[in-house]
C-alpha atoms as a PDB file:
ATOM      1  CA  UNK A   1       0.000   0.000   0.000  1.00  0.00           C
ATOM      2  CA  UNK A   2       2.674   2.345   0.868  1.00  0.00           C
ATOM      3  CA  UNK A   3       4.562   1.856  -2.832  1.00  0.00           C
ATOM      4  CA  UNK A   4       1.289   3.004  -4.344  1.00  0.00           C
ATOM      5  CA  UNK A   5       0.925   5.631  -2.573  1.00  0.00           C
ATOM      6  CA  UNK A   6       4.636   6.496  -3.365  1.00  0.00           C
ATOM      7  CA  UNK A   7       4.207   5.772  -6.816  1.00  0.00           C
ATOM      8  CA  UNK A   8       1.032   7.894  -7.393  1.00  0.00           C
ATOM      9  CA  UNK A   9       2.502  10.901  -4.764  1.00  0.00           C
ATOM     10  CA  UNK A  10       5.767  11.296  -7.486  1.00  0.00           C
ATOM     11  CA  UNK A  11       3.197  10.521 -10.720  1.00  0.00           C
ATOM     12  CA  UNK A  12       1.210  13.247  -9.553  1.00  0.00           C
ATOM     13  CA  UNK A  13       4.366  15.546  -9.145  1.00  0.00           C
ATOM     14  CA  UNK A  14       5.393  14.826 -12.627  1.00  0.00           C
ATOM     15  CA  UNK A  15       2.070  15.510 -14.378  1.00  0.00           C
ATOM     16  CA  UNK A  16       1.822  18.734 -12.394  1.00  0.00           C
ATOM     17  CA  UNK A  17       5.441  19.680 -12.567  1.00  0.00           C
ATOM     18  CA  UNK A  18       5.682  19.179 -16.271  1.00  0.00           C
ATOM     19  CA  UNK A  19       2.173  19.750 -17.950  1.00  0.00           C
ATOM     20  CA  UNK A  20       0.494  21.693 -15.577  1.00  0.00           C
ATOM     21  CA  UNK A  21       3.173  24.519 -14.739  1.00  0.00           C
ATOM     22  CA  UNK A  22       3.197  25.362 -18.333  1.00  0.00           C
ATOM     23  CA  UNK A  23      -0.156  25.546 -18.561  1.00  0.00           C
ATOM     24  CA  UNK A  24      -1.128  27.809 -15.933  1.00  0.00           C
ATOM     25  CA  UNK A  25       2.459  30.344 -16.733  1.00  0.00           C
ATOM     26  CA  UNK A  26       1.371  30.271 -20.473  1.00  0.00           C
ATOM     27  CA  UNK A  27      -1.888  32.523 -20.105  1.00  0.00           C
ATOM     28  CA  UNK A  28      -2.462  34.378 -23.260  1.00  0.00           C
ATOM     29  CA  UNK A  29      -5.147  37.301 -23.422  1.00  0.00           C
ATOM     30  CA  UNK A  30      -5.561  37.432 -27.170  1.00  0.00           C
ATOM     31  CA  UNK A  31      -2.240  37.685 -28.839  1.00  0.00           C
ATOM     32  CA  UNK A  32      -0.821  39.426 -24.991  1.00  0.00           C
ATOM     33  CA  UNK A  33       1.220  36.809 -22.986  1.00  0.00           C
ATOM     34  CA  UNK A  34       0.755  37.244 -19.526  1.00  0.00           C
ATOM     35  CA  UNK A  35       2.967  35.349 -17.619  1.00  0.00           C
ATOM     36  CA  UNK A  36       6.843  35.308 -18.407  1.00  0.00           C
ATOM     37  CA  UNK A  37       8.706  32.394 -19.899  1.00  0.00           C
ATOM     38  CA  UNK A  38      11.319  33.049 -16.727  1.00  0.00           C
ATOM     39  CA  UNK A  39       8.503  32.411 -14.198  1.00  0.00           C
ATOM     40  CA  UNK A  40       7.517  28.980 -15.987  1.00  0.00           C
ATOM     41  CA  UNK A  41      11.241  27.753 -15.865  1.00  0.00           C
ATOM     42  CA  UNK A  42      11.855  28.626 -12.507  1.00  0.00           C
ATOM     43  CA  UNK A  43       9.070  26.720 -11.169  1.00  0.00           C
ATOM     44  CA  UNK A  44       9.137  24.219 -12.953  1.00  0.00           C
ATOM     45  CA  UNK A  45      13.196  23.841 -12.214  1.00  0.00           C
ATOM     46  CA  UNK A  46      12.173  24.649  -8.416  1.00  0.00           C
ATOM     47  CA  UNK A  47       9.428  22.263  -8.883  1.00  0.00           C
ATOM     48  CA  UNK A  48      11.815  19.105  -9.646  1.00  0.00           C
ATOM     49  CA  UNK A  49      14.545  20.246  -7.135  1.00  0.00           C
ATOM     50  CA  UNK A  50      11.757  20.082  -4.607  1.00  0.00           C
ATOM     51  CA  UNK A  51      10.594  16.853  -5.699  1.00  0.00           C
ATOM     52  CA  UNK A  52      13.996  15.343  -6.067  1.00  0.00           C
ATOM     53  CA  UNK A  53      15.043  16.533  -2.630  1.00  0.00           C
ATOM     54  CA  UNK A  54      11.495  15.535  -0.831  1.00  0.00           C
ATOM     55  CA  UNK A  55      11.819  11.837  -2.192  1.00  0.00           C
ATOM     56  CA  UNK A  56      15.822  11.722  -0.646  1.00  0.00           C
ATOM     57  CA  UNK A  57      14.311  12.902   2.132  1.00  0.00           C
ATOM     58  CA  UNK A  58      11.593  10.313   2.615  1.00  0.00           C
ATOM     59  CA  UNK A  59      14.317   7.587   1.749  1.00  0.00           C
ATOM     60  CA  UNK A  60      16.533   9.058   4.277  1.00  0.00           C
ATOM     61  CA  UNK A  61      14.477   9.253   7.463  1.00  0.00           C
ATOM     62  CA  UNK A  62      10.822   8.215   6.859  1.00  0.00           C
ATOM     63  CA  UNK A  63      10.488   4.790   4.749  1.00  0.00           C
ATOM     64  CA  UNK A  64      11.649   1.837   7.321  1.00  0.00           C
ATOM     65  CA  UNK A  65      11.228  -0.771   4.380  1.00  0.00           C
ATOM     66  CA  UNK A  66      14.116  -1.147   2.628  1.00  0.00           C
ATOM     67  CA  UNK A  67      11.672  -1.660  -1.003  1.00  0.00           C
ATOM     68  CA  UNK A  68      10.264   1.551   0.104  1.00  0.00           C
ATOM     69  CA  UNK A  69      13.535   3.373   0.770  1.00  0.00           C
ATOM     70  CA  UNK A  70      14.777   1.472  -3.172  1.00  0.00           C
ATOM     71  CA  UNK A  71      11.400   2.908  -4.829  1.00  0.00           C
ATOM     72  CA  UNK A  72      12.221   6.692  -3.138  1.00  0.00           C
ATOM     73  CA  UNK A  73      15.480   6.617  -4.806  1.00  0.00           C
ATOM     74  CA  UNK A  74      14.285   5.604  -7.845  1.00  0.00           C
ATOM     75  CA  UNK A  75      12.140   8.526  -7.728  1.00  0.00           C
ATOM     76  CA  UNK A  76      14.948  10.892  -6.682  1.00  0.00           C
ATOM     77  CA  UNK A  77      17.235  10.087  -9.393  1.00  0.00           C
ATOM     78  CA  UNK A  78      14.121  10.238 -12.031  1.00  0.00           C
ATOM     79  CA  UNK A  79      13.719  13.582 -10.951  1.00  0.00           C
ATOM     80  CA  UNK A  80      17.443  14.857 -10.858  1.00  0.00           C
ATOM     81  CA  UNK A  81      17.598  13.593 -14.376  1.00  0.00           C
ATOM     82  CA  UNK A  82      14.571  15.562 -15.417  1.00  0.00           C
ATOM     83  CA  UNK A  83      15.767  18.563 -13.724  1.00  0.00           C
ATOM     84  CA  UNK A  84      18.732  18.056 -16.023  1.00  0.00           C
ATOM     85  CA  UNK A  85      17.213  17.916 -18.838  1.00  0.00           C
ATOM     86  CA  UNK A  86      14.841  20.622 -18.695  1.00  0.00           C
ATOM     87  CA  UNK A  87      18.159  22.835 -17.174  1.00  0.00           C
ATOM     88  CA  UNK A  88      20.220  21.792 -20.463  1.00  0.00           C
ATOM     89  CA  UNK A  89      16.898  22.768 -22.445  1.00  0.00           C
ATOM     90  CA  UNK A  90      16.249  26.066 -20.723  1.00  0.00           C
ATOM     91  CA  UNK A  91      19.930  26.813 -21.737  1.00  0.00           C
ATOM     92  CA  UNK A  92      20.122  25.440 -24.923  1.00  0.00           C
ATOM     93  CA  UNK A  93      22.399  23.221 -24.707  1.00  0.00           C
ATOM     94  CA  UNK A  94      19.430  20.652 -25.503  1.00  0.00           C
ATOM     95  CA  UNK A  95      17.765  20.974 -28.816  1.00  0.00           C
ATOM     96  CA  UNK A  96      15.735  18.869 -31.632  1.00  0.00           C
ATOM     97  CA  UNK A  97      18.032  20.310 -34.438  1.00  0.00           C
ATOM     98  CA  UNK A  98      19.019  17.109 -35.517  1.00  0.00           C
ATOM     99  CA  UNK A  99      15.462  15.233 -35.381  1.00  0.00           C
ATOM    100  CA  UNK A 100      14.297  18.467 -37.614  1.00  0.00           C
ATOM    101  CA  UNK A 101      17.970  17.810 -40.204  1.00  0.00           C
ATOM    102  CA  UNK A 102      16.577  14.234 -39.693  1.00  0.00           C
ATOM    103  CA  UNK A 103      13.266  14.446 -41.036  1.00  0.00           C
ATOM    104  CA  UNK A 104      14.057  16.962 -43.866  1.00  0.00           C
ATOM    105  CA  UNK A 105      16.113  14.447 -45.132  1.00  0.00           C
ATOM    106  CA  UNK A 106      13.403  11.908 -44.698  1.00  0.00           C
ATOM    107  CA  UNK A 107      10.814  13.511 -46.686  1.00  0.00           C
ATOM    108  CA  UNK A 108      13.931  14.462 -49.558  1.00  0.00           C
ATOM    109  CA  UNK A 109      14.326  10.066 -49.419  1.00  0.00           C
ATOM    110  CA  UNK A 110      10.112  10.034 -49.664  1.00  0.00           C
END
């Protein structure tokens, strides 16, 4: 019971984190953004960190099982690697560049 509850805490986290942030930052009035780009990275990087840090937490001090403890730093590392990711896309040092050359070249083949 307590690995579902685990395991539906951090899905949660993710769907918010990552689909829900943007969605709620990116209101548009018309062709007027309102919120910043700025404001949606930050919380969304904030959001992860949070995450990351609230599962080594719970592996750390809370979960006495040792599958428990296993499971929370699964979920730790999952979220350190997202927070990566989205920090190397916010800088762009991440981009689809290649998947775009990729697919141009694709439809030349076709």
């Amino acid at each position: 019971m307590r690995r579902f509850l685990i395991q539906g805490i951090n899905c949660g986290l993710v769907i918010i984190i990552l689909i829900g942030v943007p969605a709620v930052t990116g209101t548009q009035m018309g062709t007027l953004q309102v919120s910043s780009t700025r404001t949606a990275r930050m919380l969304i990087l904030w959001g992860l960190s949070l995450a990351a840090a609230g599962n080594a937490a719970t592996a750390l001090g809370w979960a006495k099982d040792r599958k428990d403890r296993t499971l929370c730093w699964k979920w730790a590392v999952a979220f350190v690697v997202l927070l990566g990711v989205e920090y190397a896309c916010f800088q762009g040092h991440l981009n689809f560049n290649w998947l775009k050359q990729t697919l141009l070249w694709l439809q030349k083949l076709l």
